[in-house]
N, C-alpha and C. Protein backbone atom coordinates (compact mmCIF):
# COMPACT_ATOMS: atom_id res chain seq x y z
N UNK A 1 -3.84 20.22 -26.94
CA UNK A 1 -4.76 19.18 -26.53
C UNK A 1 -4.31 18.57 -25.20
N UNK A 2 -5.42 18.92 -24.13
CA UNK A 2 -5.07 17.56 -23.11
C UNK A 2 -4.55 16.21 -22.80
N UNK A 3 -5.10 15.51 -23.90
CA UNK A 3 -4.68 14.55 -24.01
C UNK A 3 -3.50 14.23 -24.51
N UNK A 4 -2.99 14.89 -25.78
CA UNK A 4 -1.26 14.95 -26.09
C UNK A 4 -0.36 15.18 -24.77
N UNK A 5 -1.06 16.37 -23.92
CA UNK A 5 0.22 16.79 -22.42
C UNK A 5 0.54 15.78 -22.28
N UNK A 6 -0.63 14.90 -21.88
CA UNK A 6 -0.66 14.03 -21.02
C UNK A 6 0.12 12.94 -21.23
N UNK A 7 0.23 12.02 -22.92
CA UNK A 7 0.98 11.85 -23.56
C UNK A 7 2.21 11.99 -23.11
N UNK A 8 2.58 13.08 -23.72
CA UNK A 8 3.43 13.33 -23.61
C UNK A 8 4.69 13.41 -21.95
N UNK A 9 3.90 13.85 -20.86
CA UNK A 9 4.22 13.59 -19.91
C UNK A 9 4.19 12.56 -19.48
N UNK A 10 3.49 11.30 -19.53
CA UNK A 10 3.75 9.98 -19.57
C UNK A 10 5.11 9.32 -20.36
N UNK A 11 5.47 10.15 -21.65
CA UNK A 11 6.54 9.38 -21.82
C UNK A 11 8.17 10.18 -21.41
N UNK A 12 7.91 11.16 -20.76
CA UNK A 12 8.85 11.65 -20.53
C UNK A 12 9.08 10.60 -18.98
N UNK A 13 8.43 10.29 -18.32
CA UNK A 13 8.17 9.61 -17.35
C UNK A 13 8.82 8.37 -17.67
N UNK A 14 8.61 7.72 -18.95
CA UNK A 14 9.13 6.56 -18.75
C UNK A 14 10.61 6.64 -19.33
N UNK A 15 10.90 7.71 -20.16
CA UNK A 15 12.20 7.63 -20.64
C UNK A 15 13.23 8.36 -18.95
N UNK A 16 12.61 8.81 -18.33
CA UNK A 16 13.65 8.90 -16.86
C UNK A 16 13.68 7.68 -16.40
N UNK A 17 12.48 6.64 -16.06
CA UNK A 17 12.88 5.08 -15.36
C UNK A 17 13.66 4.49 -16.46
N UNK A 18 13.57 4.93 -17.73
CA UNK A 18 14.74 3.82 -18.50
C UNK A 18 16.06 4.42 -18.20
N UNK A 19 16.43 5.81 -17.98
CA UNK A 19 17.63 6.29 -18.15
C UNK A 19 17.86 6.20 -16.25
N UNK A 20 17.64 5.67 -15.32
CA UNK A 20 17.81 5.76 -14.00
C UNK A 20 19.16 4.81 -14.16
N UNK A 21 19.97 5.40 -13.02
CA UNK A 21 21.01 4.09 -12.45
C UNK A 21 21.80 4.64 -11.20
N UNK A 22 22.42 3.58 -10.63
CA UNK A 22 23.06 3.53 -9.80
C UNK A 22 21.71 2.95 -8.56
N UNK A 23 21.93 4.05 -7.43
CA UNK A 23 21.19 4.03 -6.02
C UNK A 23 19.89 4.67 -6.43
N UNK A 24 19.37 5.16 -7.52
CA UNK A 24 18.16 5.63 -7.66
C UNK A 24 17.73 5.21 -8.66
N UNK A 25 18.73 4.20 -9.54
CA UNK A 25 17.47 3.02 -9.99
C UNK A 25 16.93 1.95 -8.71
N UNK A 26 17.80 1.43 -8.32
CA UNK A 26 17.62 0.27 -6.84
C UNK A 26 16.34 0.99 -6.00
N UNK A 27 16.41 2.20 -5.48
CA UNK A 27 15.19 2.73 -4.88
C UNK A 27 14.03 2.74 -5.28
N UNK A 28 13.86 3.13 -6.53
CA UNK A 28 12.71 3.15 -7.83
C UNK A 28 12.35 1.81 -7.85
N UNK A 29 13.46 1.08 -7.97
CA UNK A 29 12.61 -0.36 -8.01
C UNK A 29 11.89 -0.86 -7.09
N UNK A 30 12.40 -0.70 -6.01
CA UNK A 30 11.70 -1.17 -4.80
C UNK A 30 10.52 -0.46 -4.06
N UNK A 31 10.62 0.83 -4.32
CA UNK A 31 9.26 0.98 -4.20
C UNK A 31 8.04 0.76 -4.98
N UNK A 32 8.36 0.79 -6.22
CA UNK A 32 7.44 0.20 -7.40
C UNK A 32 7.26 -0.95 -7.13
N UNK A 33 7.87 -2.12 -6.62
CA UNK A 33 7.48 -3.26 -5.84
C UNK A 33 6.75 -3.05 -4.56
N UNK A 34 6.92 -2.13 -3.86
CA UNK A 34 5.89 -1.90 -2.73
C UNK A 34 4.56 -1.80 -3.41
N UNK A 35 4.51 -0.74 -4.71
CA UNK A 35 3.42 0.21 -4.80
C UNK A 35 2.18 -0.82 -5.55
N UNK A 36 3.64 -2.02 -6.12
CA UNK A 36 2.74 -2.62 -6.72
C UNK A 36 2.03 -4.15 -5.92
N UNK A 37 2.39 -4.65 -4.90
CA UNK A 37 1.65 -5.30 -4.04
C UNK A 37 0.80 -4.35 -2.45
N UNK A 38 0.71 -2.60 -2.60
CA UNK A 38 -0.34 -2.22 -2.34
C UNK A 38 -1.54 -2.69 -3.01
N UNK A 39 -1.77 -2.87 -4.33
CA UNK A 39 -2.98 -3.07 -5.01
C UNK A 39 -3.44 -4.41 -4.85
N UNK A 40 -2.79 -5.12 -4.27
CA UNK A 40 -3.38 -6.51 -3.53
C UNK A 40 -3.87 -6.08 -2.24
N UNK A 41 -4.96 -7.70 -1.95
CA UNK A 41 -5.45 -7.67 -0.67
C UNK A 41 -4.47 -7.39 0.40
N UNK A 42 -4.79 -6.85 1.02
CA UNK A 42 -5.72 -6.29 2.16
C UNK A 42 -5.72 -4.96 1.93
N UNK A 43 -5.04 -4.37 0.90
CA UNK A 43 -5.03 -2.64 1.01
C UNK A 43 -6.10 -2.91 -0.19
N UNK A 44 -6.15 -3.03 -1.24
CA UNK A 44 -7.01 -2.73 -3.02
C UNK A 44 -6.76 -1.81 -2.92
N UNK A 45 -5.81 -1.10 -3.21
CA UNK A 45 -5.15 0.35 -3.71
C UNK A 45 -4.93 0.07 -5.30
N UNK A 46 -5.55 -0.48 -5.80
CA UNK A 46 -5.73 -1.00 -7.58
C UNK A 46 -5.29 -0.11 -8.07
N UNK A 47 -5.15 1.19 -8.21
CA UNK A 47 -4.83 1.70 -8.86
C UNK A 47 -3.27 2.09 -9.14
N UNK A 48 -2.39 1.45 -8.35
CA UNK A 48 -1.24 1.52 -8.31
C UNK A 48 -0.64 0.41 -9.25
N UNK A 49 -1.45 -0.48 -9.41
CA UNK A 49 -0.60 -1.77 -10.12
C UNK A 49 -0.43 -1.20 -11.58
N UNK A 50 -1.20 -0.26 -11.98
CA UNK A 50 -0.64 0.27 -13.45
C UNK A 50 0.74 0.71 -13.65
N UNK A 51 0.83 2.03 -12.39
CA UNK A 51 2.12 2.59 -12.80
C UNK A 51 3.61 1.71 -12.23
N UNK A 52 2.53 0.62 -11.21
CA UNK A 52 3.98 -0.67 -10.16
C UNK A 52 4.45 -0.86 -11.70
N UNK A 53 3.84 -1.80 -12.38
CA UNK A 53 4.41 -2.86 -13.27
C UNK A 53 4.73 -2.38 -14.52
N UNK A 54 4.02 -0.74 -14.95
CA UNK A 54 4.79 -0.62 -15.85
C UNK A 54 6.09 0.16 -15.57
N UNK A 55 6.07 0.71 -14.80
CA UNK A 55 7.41 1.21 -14.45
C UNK A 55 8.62 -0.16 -14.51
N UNK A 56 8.24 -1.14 -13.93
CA UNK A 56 9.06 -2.50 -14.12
C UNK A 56 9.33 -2.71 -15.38
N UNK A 57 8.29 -2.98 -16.27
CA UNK A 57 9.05 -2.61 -17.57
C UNK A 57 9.66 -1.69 -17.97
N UNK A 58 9.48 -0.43 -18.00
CA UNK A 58 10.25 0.42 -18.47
C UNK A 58 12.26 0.27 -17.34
N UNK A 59 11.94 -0.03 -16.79
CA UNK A 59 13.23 -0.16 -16.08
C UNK A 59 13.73 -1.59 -16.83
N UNK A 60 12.69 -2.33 -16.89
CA UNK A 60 13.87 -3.15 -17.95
C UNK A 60 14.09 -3.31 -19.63
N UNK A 61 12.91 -2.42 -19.73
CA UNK A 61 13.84 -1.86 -21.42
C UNK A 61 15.06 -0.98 -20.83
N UNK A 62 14.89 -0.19 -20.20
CA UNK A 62 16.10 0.93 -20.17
C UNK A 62 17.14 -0.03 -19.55
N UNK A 63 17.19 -0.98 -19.28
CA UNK A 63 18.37 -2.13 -19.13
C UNK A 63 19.22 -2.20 -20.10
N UNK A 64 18.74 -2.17 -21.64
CA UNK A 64 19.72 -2.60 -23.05
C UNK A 64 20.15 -1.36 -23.17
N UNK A 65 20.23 -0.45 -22.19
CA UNK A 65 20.91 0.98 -22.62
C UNK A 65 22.08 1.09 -22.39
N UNK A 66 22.24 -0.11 -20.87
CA UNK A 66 23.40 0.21 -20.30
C UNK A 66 24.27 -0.82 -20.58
N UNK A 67 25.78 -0.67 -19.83
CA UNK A 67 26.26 -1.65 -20.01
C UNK A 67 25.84 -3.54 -19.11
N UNK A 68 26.07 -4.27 -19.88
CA UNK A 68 25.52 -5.61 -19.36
C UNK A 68 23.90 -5.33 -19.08
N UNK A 69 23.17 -5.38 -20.26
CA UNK A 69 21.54 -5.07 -20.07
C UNK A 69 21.10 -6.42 -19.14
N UNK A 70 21.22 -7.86 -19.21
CA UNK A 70 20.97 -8.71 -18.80
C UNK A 70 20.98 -8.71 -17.19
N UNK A 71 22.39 -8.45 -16.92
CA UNK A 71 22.49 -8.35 -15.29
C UNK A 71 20.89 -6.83 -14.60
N UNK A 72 21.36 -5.41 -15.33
CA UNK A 72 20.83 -4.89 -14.79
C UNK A 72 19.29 -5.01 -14.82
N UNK A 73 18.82 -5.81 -15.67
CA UNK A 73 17.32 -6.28 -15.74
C UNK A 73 16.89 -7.06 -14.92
N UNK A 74 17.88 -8.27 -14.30
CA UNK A 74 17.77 -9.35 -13.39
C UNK A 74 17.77 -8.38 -12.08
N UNK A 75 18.87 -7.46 -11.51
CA UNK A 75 18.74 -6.50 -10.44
C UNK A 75 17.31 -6.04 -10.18
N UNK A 76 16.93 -5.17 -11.69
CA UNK A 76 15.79 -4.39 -11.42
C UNK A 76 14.50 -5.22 -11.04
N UNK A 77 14.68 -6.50 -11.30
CA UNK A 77 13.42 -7.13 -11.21
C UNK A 77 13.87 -7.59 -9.61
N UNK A 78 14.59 -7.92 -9.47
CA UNK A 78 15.47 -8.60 -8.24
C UNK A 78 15.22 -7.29 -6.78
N UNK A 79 14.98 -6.09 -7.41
CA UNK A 79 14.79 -4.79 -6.10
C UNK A 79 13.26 -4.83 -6.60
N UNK A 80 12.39 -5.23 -7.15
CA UNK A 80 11.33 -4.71 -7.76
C UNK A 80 10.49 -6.10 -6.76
N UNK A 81 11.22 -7.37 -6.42
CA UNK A 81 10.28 -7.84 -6.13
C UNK A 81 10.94 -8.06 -5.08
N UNK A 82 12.19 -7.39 -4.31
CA UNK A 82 12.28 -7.27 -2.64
C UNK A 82 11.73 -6.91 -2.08
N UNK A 83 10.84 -5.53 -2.62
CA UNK A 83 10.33 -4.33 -2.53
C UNK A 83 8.73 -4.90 -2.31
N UNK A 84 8.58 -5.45 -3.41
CA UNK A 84 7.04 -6.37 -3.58
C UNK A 84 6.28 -7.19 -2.19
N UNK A 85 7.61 -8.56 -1.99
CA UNK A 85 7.44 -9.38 -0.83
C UNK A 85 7.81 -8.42 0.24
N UNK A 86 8.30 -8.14 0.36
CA UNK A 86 9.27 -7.39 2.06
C UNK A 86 7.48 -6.24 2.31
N UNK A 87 6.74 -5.93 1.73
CA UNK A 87 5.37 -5.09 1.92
C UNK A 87 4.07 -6.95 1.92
N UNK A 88 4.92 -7.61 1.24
CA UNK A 88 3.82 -8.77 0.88
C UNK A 88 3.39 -10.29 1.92
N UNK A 89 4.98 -10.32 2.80
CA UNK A 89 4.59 -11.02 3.30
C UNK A 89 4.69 -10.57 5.12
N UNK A 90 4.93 -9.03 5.50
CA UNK A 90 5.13 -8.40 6.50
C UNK A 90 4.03 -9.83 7.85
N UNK A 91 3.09 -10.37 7.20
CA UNK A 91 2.01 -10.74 8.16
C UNK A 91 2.18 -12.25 8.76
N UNK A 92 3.52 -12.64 7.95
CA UNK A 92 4.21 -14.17 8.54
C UNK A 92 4.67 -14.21 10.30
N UNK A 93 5.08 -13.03 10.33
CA UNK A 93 5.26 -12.66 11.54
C UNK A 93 5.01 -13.00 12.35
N UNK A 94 3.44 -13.03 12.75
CA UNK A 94 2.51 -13.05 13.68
C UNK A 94 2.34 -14.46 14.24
N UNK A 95 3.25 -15.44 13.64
CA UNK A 95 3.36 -16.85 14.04
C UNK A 95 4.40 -16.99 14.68
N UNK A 96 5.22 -16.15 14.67
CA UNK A 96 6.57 -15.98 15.88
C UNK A 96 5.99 -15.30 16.98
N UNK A 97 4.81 -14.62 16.76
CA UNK A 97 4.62 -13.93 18.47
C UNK A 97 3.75 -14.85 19.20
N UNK A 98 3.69 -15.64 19.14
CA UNK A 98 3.03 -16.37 19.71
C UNK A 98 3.52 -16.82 21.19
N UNK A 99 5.21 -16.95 20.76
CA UNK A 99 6.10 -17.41 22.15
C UNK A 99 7.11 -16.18 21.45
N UNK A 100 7.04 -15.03 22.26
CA UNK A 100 7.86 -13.90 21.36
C UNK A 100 9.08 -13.87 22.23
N UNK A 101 8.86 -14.28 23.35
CA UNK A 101 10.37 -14.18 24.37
C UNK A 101 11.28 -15.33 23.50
N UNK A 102 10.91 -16.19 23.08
CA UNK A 102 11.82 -17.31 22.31
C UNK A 102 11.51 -17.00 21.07
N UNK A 103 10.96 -16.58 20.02
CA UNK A 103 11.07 -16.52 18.55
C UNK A 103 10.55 -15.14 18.08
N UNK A 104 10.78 -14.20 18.61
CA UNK A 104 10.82 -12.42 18.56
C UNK A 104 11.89 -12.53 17.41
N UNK A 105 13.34 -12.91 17.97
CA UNK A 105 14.38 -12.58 16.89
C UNK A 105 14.48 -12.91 15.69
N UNK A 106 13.47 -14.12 15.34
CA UNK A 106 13.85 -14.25 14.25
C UNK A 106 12.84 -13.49 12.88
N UNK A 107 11.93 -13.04 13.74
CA UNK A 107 11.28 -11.66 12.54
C UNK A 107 11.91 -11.09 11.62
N UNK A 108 12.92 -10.09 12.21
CA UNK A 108 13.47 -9.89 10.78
C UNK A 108 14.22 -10.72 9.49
N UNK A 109 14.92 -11.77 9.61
CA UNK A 109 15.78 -12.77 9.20
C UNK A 109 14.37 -13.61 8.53
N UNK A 110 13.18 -13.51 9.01
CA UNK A 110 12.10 -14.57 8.15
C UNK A 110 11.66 -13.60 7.19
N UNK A 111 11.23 -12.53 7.87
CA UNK A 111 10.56 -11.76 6.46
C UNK A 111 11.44 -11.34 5.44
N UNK A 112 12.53 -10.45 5.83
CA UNK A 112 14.00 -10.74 4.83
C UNK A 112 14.26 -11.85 4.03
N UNK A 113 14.32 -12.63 4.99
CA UNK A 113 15.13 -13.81 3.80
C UNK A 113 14.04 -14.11 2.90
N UNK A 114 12.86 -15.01 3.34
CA UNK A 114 11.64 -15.08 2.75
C UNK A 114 10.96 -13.87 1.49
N UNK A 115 11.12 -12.90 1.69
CA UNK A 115 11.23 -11.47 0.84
C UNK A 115 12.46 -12.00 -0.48
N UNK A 116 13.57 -12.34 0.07
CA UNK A 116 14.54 -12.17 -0.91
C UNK A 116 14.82 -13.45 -1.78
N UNK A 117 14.50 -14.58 -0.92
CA UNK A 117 14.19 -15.69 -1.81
C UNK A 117 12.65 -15.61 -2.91
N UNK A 118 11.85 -14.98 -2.54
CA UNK A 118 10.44 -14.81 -3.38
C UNK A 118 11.25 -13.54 -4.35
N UNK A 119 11.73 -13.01 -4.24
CA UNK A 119 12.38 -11.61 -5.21
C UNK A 119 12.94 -12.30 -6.54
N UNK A 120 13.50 -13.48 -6.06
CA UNK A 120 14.58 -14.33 -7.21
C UNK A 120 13.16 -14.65 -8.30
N UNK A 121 11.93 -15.06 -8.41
CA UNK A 121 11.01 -15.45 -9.49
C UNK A 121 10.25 -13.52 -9.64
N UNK A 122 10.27 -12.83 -9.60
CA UNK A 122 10.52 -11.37 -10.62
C UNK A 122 12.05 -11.37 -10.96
N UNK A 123 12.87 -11.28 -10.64
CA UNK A 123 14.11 -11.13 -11.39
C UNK A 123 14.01 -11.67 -12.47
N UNK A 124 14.10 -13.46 -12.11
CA UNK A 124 14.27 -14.56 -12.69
C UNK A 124 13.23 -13.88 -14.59
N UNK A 125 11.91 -13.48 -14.61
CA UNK A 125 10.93 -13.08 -15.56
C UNK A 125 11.47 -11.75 -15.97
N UNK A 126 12.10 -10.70 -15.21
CA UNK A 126 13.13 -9.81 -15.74
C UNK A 126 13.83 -9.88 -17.09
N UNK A 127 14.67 -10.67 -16.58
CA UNK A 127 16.13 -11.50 -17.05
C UNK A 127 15.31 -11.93 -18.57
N UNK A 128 14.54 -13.06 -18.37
CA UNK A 128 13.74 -13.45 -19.55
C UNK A 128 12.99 -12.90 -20.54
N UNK A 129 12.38 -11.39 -19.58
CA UNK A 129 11.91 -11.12 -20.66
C UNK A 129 12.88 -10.26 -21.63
N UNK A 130 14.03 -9.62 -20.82
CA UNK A 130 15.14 -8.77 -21.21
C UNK A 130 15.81 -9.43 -22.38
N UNK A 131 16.15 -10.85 -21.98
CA UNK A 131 16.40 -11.75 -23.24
C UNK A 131 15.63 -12.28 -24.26
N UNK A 132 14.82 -12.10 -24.51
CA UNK A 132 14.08 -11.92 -25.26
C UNK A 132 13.85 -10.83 -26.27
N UNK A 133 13.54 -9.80 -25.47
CA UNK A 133 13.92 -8.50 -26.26
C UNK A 133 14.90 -8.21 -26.79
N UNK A 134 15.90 -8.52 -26.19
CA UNK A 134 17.06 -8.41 -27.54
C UNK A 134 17.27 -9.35 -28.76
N UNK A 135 16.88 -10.40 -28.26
CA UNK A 135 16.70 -11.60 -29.75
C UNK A 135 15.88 -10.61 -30.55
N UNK A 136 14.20 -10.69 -29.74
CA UNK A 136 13.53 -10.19 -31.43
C UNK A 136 12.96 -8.89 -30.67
N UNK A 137 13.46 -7.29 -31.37
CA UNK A 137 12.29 -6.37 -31.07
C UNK A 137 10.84 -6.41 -31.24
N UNK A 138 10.25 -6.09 -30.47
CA UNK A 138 9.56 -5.89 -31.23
C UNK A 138 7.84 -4.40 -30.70
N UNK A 139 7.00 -4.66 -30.81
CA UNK A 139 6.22 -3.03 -30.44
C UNK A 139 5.65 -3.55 -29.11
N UNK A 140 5.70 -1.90 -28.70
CA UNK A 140 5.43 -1.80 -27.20
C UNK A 140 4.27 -3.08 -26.83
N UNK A 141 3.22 -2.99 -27.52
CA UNK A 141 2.29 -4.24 -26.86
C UNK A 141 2.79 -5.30 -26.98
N UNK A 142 3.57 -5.50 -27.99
CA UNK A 142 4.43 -6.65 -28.09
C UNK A 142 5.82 -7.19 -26.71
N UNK A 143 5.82 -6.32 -26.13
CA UNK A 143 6.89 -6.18 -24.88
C UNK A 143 6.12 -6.59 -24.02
N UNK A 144 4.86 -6.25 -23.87
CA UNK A 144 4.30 -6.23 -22.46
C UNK A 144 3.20 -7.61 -22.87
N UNK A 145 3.30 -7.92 -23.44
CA UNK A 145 2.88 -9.37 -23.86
C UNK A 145 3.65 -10.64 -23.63
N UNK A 146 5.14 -10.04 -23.84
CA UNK A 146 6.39 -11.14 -23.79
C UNK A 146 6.55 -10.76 -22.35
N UNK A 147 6.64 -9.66 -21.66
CA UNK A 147 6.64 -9.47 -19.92
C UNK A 147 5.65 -10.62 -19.46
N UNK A 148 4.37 -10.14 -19.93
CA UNK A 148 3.59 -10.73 -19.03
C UNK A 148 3.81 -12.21 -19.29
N UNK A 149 3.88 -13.08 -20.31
CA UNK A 149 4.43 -14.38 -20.52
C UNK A 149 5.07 -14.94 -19.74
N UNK A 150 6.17 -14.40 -19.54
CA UNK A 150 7.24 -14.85 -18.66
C UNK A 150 7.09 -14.90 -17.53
């Protein structure tokens, strides 16, 4: 059946983002934070916010796999929404070119920092929902109910 492959290849999919680590979980995250503020204005690439955010979850169930699930859930959400802002707020910019011979330099250092301070509230819902899940299991809709909560 088609639909079982498919199934089935979907969860083989998510059991690799749970089992990722090192430098190619951190990458994964952050582009899944790109992929998933493509589907906002100005691109509506909508169809990306399915696989952005659930991949975010699945990277932070596969958090309680490893050692210290808490930290690596706060990371994954923490590259997930560097990844997010650093594509989200690229357009702040354009208020430094105004006088670019005097405020050119500080482009990168605004969208960066600004990127990495906005990254800390996905971590921050990471972390929470990660703690959570280990208090009470409970079923997949039940995860992505307590995600989206947080």
């Amino acid at each position: 059946m088609p639909a079982e492959d498919a199934l089935h290849r979907l969860d083989a999919l998510a059991d690799a983002l749970r089992r990722l680590a090192g430098w190619r979980r951190a990458i994964c995250a952050v582009v899944l934070g790109a992929a998933g503020m493509l589907a906002l204005p100005p691109w509506y690439l909508l169809p990306l916010a399915i696989p952005a955010f659930a991949g975010l979850v699945w990277m932070v169930e596969g958090a309680a796999a490893g050692p210290r699930p808490l930290r690596r859930a706060f990371f994954a959400g923490l590259l997930f929404g560097l990844g997010h802002f650093a594509v989200g707020v690229w357009w702040v910019h354009e208020a430094f070119l105004v006088d670019a011979a005097r405020t050119a330099w500080l482009i990168p250092f605004l969208v960066g920092g600004l990127a990495i301070v906005l990254a800390v509230f996905p971590a921050l819902t990471a972390l929470a929902t990660a703690a959570l899940w280990r208090r009470r299991p409970a079923t997949p809709a039940g995860r992505v109910c307590a995600f989206a909560a947080c």
